[in-house]
C-alpha atoms as a PDB file:
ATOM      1  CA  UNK A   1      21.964  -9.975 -57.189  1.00  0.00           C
ATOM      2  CA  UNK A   2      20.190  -9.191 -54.097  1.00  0.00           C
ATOM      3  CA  UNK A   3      20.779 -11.785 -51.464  1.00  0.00           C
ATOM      4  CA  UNK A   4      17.821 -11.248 -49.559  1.00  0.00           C
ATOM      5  CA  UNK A   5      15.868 -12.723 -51.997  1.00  0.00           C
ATOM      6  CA  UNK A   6      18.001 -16.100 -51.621  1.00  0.00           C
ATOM      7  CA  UNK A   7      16.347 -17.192 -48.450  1.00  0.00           C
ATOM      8  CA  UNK A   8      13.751 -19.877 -48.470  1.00  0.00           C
ATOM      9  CA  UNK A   9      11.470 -20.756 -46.024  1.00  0.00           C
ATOM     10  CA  UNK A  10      11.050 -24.970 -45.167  1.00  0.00           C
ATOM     11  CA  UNK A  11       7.738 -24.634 -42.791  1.00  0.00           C
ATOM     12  CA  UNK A  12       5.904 -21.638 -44.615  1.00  0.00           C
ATOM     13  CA  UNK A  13       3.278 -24.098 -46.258  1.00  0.00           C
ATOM     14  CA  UNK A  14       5.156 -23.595 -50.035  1.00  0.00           C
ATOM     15  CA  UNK A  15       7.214 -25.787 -51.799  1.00  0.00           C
ATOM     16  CA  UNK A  16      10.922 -24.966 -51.627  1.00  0.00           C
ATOM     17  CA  UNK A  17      10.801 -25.381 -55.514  1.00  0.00           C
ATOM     18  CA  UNK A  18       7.796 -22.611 -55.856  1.00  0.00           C
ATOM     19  CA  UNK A  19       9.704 -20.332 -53.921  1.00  0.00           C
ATOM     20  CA  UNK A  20      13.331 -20.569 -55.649  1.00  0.00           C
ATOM     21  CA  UNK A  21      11.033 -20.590 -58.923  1.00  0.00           C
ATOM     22  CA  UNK A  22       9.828 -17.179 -57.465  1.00  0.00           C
ATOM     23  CA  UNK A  23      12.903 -15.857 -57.117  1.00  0.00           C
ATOM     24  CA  UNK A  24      14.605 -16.936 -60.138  1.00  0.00           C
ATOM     25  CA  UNK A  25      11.828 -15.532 -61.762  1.00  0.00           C
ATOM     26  CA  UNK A  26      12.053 -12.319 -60.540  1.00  0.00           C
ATOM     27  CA  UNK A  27      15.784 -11.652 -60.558  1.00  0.00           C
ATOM     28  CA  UNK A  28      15.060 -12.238 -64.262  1.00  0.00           C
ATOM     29  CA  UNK A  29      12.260  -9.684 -64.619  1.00  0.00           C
ATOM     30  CA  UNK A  30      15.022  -7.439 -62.781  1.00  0.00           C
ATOM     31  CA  UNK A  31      17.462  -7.986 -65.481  1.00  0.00           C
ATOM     32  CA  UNK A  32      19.797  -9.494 -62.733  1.00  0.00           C
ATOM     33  CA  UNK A  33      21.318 -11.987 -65.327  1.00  0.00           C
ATOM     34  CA  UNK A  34      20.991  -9.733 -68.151  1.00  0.00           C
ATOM     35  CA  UNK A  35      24.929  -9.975 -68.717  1.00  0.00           C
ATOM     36  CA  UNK A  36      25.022 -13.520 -69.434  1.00  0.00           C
ATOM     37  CA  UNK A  37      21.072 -14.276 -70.807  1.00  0.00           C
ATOM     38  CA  UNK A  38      20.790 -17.423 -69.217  1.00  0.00           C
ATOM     39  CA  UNK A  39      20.527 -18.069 -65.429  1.00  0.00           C
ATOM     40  CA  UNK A  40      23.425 -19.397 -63.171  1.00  0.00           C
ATOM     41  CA  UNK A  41      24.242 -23.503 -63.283  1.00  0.00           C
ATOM     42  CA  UNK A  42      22.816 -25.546 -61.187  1.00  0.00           C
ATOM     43  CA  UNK A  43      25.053 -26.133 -58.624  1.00  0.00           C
ATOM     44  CA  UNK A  44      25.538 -22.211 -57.814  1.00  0.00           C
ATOM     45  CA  UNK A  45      21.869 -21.732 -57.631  1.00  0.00           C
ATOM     46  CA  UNK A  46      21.608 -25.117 -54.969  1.00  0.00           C
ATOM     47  CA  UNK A  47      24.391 -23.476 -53.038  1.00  0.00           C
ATOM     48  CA  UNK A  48      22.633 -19.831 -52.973  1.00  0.00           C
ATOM     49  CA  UNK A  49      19.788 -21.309 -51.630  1.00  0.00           C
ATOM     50  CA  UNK A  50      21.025 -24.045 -49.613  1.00  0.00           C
ATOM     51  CA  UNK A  51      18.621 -26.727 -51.268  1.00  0.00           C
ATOM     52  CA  UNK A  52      19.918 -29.571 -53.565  1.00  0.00           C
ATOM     53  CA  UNK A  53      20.622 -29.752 -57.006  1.00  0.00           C
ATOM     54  CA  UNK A  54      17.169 -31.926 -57.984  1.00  0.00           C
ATOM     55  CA  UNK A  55      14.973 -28.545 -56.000  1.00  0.00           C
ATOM     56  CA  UNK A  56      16.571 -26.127 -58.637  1.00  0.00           C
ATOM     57  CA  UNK A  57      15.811 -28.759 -61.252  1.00  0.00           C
ATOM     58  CA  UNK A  58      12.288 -28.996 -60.442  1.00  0.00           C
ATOM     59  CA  UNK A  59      12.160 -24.614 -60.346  1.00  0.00           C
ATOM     60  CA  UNK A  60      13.523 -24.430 -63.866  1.00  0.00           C
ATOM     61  CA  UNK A  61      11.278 -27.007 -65.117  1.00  0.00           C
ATOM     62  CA  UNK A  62       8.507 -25.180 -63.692  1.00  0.00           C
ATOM     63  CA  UNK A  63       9.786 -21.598 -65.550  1.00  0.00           C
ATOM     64  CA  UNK A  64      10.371 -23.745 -68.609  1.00  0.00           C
ATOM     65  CA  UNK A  65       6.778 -24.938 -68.201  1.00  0.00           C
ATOM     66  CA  UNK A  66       6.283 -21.054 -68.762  1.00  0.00           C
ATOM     67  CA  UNK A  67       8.072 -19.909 -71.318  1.00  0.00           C
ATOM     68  CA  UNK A  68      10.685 -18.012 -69.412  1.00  0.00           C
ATOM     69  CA  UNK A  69      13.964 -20.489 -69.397  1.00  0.00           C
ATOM     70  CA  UNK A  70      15.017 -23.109 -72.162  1.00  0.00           C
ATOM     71  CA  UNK A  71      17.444 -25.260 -71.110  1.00  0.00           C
ATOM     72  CA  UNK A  72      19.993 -26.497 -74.227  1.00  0.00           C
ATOM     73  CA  UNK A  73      22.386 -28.965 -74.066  1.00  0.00           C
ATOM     74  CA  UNK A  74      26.112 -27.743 -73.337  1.00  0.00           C
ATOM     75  CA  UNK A  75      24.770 -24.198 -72.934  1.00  0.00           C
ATOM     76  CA  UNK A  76      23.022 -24.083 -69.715  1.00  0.00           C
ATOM     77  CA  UNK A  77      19.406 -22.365 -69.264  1.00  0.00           C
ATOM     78  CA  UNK A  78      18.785 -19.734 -71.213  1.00  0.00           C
ATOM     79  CA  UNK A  79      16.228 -16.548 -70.555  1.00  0.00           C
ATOM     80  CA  UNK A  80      13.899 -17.246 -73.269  1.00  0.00           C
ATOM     81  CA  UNK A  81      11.352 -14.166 -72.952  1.00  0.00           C
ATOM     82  CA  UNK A  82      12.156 -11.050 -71.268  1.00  0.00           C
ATOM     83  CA  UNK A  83      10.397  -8.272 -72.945  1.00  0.00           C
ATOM     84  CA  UNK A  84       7.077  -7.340 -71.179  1.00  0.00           C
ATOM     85  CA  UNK A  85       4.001  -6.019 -72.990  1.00  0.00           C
ATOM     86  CA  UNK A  86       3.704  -2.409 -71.858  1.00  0.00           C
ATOM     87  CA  UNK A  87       0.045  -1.923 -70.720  1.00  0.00           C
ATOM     88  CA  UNK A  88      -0.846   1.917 -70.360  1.00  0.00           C
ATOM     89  CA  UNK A  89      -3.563   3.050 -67.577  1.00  0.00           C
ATOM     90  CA  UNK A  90      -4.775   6.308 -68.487  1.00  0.00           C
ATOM     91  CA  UNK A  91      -8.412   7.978 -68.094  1.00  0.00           C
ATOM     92  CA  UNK A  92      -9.279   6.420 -71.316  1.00  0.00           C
ATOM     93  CA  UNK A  93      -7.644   2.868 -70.779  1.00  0.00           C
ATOM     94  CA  UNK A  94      -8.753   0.270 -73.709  1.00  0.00           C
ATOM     95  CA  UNK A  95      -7.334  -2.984 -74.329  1.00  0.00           C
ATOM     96  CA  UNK A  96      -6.344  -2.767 -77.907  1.00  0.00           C
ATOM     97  CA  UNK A  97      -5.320   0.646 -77.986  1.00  0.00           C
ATOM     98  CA  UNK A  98      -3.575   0.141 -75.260  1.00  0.00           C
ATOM     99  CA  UNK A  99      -1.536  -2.779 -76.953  1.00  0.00           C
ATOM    100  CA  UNK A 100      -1.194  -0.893 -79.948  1.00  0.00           C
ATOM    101  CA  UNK A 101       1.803  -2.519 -81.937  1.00  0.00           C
ATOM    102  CA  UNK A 102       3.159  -4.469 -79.343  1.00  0.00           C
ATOM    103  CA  UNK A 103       1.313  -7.419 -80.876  1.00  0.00           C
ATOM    104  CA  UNK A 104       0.227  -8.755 -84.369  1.00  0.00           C
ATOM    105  CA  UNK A 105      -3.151 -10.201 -83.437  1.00  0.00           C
ATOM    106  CA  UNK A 106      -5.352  -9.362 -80.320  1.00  0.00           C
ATOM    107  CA  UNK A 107      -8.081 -11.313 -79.593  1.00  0.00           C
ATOM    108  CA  UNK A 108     -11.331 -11.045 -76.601  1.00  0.00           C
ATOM    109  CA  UNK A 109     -12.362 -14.277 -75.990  1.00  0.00           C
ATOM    110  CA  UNK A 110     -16.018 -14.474 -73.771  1.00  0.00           C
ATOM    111  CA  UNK A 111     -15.550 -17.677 -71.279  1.00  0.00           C
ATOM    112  CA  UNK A 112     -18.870 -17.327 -69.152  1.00  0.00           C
ATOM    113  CA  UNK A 113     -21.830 -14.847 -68.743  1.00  0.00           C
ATOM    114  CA  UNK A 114     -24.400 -14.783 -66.106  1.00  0.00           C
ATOM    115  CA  UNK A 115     -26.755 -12.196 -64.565  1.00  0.00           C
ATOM    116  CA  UNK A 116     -26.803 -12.510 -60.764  1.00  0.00           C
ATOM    117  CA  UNK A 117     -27.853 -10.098 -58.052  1.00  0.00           C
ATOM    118  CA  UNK A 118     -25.119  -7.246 -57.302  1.00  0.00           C
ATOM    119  CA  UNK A 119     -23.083  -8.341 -53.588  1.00  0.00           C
ATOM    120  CA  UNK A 120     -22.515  -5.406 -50.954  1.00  0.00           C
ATOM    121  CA  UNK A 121     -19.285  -4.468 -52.731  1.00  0.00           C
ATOM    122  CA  UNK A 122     -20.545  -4.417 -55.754  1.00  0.00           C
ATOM    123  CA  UNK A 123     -23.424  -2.692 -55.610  1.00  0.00           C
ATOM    124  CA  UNK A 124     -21.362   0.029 -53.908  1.00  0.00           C
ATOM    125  CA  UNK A 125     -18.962   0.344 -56.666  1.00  0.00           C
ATOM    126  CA  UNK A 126     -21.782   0.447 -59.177  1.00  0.00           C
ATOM    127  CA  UNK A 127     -23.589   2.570 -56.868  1.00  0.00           C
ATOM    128  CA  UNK A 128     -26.643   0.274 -57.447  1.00  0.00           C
ATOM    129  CA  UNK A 129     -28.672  -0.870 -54.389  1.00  0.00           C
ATOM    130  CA  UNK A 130     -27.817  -4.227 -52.729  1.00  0.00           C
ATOM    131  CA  UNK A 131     -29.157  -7.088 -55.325  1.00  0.00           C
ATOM    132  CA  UNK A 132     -29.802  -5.244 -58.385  1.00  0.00           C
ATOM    133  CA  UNK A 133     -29.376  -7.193 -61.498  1.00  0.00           C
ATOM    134  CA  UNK A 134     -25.814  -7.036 -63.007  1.00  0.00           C
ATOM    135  CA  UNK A 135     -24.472  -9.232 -65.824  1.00  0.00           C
ATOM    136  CA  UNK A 136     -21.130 -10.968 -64.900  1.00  0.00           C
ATOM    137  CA  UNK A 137     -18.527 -11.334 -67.693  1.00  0.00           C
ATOM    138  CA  UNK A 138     -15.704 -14.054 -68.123  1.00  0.00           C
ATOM    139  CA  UNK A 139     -13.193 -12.971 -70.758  1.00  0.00           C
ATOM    140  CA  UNK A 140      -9.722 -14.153 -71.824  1.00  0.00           C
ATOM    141  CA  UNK A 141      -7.558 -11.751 -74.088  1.00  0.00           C
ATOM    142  CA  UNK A 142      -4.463 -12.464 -75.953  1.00  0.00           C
ATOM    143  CA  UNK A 143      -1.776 -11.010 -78.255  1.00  0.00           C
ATOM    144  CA  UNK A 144      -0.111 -12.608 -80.331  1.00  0.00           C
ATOM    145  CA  UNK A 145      -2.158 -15.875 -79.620  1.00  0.00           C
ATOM    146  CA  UNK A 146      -0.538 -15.539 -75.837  1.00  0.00           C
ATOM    147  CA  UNK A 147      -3.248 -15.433 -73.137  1.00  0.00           C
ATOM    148  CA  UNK A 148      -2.328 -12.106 -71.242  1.00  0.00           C
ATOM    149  CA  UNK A 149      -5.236 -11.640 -69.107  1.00  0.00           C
ATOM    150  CA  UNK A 150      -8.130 -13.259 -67.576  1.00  0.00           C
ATOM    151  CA  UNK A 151     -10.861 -10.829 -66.169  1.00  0.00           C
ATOM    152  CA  UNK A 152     -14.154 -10.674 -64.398  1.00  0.00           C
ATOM    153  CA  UNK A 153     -16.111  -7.806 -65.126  1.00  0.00           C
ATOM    154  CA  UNK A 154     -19.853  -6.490 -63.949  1.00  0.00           C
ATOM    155  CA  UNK A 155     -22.038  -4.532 -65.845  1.00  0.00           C
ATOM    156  CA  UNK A 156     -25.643  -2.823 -64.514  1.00  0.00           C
ATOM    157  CA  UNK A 157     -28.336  -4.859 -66.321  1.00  0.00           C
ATOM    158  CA  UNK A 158     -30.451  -2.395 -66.780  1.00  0.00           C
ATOM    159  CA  UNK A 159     -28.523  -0.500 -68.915  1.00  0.00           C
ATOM    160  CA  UNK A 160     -26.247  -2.528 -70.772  1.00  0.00           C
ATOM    161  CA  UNK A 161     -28.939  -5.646 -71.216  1.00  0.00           C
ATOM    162  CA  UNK A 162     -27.375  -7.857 -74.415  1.00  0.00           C
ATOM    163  CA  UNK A 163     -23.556  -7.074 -73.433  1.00  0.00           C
ATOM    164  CA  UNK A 164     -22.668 -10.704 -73.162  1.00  0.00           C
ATOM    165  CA  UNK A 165     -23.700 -11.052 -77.177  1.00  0.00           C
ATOM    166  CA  UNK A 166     -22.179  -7.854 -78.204  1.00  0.00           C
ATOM    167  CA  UNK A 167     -18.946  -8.808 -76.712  1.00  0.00           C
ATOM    168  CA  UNK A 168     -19.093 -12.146 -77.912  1.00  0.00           C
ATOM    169  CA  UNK A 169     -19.060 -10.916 -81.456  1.00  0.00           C
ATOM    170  CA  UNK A 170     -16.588  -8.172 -81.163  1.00  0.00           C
ATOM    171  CA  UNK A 171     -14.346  -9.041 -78.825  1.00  0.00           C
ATOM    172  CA  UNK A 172     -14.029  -5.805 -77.257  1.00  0.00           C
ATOM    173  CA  UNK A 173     -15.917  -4.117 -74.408  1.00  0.00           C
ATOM    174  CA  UNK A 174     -15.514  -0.601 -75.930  1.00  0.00           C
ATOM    175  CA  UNK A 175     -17.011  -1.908 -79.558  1.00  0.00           C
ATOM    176  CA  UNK A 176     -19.822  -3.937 -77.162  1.00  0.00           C
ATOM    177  CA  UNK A 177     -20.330  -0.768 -75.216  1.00  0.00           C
ATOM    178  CA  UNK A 178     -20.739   1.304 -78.416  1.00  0.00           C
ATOM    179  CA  UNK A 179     -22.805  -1.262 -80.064  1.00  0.00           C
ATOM    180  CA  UNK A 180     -25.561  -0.585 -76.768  1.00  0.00           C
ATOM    181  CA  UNK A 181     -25.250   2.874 -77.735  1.00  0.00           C
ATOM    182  CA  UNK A 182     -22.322   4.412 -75.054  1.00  0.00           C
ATOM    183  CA  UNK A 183     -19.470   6.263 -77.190  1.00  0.00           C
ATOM    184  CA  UNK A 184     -17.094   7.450 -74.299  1.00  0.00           C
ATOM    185  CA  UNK A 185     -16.074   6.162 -71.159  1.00  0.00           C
ATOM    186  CA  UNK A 186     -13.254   7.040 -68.435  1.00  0.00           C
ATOM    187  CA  UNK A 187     -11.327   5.176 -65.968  1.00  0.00           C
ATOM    188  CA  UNK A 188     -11.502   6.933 -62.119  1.00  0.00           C
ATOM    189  CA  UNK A 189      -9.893   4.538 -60.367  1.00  0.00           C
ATOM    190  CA  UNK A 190      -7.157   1.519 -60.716  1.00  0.00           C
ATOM    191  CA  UNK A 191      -5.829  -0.629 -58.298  1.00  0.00           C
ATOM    192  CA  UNK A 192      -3.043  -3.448 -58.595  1.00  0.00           C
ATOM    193  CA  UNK A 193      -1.737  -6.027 -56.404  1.00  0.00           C
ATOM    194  CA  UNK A 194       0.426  -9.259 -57.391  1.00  0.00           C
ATOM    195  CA  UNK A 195      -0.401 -12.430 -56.051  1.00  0.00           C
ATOM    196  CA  UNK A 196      -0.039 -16.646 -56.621  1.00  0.00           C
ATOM    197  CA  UNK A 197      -1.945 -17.700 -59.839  1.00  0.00           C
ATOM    198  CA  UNK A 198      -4.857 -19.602 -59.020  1.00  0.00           C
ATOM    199  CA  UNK A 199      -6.074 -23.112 -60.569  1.00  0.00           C
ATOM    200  CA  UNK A 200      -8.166 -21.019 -63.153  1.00  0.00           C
ATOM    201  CA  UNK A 201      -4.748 -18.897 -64.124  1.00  0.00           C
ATOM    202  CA  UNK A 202      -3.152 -21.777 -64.052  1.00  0.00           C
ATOM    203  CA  UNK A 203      -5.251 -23.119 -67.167  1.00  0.00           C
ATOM    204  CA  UNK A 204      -6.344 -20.321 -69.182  1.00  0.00           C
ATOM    205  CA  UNK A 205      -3.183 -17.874 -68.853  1.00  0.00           C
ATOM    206  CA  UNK A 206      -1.243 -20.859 -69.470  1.00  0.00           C
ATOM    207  CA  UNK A 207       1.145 -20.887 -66.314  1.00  0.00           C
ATOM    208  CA  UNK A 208       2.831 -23.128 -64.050  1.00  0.00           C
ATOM    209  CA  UNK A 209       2.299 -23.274 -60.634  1.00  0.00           C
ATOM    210  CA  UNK A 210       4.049 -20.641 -58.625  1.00  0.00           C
ATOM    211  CA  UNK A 211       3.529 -18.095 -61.371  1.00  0.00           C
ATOM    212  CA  UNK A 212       3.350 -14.528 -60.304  1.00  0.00           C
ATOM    213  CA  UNK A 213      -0.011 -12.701 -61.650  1.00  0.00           C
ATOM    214  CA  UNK A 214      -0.716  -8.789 -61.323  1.00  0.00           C
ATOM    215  CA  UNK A 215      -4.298  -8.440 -60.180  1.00  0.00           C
ATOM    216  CA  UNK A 216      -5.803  -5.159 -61.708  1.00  0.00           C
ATOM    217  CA  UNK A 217      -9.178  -3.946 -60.055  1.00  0.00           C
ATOM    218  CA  UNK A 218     -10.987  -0.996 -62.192  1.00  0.00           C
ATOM    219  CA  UNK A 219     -13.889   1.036 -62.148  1.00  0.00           C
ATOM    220  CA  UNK A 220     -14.901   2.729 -65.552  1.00  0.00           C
ATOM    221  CA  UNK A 221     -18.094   5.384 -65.634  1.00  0.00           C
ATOM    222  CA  UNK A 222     -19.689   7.177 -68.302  1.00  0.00           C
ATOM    223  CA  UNK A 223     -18.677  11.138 -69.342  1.00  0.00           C
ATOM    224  CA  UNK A 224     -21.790  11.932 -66.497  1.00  0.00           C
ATOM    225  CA  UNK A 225     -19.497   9.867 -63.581  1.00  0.00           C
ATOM    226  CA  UNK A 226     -22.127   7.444 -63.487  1.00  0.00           C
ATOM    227  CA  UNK A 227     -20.267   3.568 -62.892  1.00  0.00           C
ATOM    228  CA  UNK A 228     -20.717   1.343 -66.332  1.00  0.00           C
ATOM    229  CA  UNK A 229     -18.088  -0.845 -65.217  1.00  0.00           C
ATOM    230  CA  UNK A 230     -16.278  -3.071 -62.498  1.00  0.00           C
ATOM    231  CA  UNK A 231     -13.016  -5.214 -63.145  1.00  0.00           C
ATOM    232  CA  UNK A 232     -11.078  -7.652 -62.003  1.00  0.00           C
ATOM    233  CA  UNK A 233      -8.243  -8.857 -64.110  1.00  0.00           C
ATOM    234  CA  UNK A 234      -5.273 -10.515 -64.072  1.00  0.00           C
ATOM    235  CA  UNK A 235      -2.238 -10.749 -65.956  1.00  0.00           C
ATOM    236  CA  UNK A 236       1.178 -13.152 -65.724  1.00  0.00           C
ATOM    237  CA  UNK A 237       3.833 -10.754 -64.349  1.00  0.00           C
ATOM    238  CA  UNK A 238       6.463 -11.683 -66.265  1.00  0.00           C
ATOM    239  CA  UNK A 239       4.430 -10.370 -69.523  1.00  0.00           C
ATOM    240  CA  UNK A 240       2.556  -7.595 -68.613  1.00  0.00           C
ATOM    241  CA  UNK A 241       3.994  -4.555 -67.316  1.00  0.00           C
ATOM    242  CA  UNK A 242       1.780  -1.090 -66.100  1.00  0.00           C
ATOM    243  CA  UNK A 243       2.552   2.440 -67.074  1.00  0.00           C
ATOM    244  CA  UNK A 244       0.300   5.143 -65.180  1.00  0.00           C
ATOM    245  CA  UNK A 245       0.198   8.248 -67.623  1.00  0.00           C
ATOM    246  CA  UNK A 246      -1.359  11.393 -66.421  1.00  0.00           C
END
């Protein structure tokens, strides 16, 4: 295991159990405890941290709270989910598709709608000018019946005027785009960070706090180049992983 992930911080403003939570967690996305499948005892993880034994207790509880550790009696705590979802980004990046067979059931889920006036930003990525109309989309998707990502995503009003009811009865932004009479779009431009869920992760991707979310922010335009579509989504780290393909 890398050691210099074993440090923890007592005056950086987060809970010594977050950040030992954040560390187990990600020496199990590295497959440091692949060998044994569960993650050390106790008393070896309070000693390579140098916190006691009822921190650790409170970590695991919190990964348990997730989905990633199950602790059974006599056994220790075991890795319960390892496997990520394998998310491609390519110029024609869908949901679904890009799902494929990793999952039974998928399922687009529309939170919120609103039309509001386009910020700076925005209007630059939409290449609108400041304040146009746009219609804001909250969506939650899952696979299997999993949430696996929560987005926010803008749409020019003019053009795509009755989104918010197309998605809400197919689920899917492509279907909703074709059903307002665009057949094609690309992706130009991805970018990803990671980041502390939020209190809005926390509830509808189903996480505990001190989960790890990748933030993906996307731009989609139309076959002419023209902007159709601003993103911001974000997915639990520990089921989502990104593959860029040429």
């Amino acid at each position: 295991m890398d050691t210099g992930q074993t440090n923890v911080h007592r005056q950086n403003g987060v809970a010594l159990w977050r950040q030992i939570a954040d560390r187990i967690r990600a020496s199990i996305a590295n497959g440091d405890y692949d060998a044994t499948g569960k993650v050390p005892p106790e008393f070896t993880l309070a000693a390579q941290f140098g916190v006691n034994r009822h921190t650790v207790r409170s970590a695991l509880a919190a990964l348990a709270q997730e989905g990633i550790v199950r602790s059974v009696q006599g056994r220790g705590t075991l890795i319960e989910r390892k496997e990520r979802l394998n998310f491609p980004i390519t110029r024609r990046t869908r949901f679904s598709e890009g799902i494929g067979d990793q999952a039974r059931e998928k399922e687009g889920l529309l939170l919120h709608s609103a039309q509001e006036p386009a910020s700076t930003d925005l209007s630059a990525r939409l290449r609108l000018p400041e304040g146009a109309p746009v219609i804001r989309l909250e969506t939650l998707r899952k696979a299997d019946h999993r949430p696996v990502s929560r987005s926010t995503t803008w749409f020019p009003a003019e053009r795509f005027g009755g989104i918010e009811e197309a998605y809400s009865k197919s689920g899917s932004i492509t279907v909703a785009f074709r059903m307002l009479g665009l057949s094609d779009y690309l992706r130009v431009s991805t970018e990803v960070t990671a980041t502390h869920a939020d209190g809005a992760d926390l509830v509808d991707l189903q996480l505990s706090p001190g989960a790890i979310i990748l933030v993906a922010r996307a731009l989609n335009t139309d076959t002419e180049g023209v902007p159709v579509q601003y993103a911001v989504s974000r997915f639990p780290a520990d089921m989502v992983q990104f593959t860029i393909e040429n």
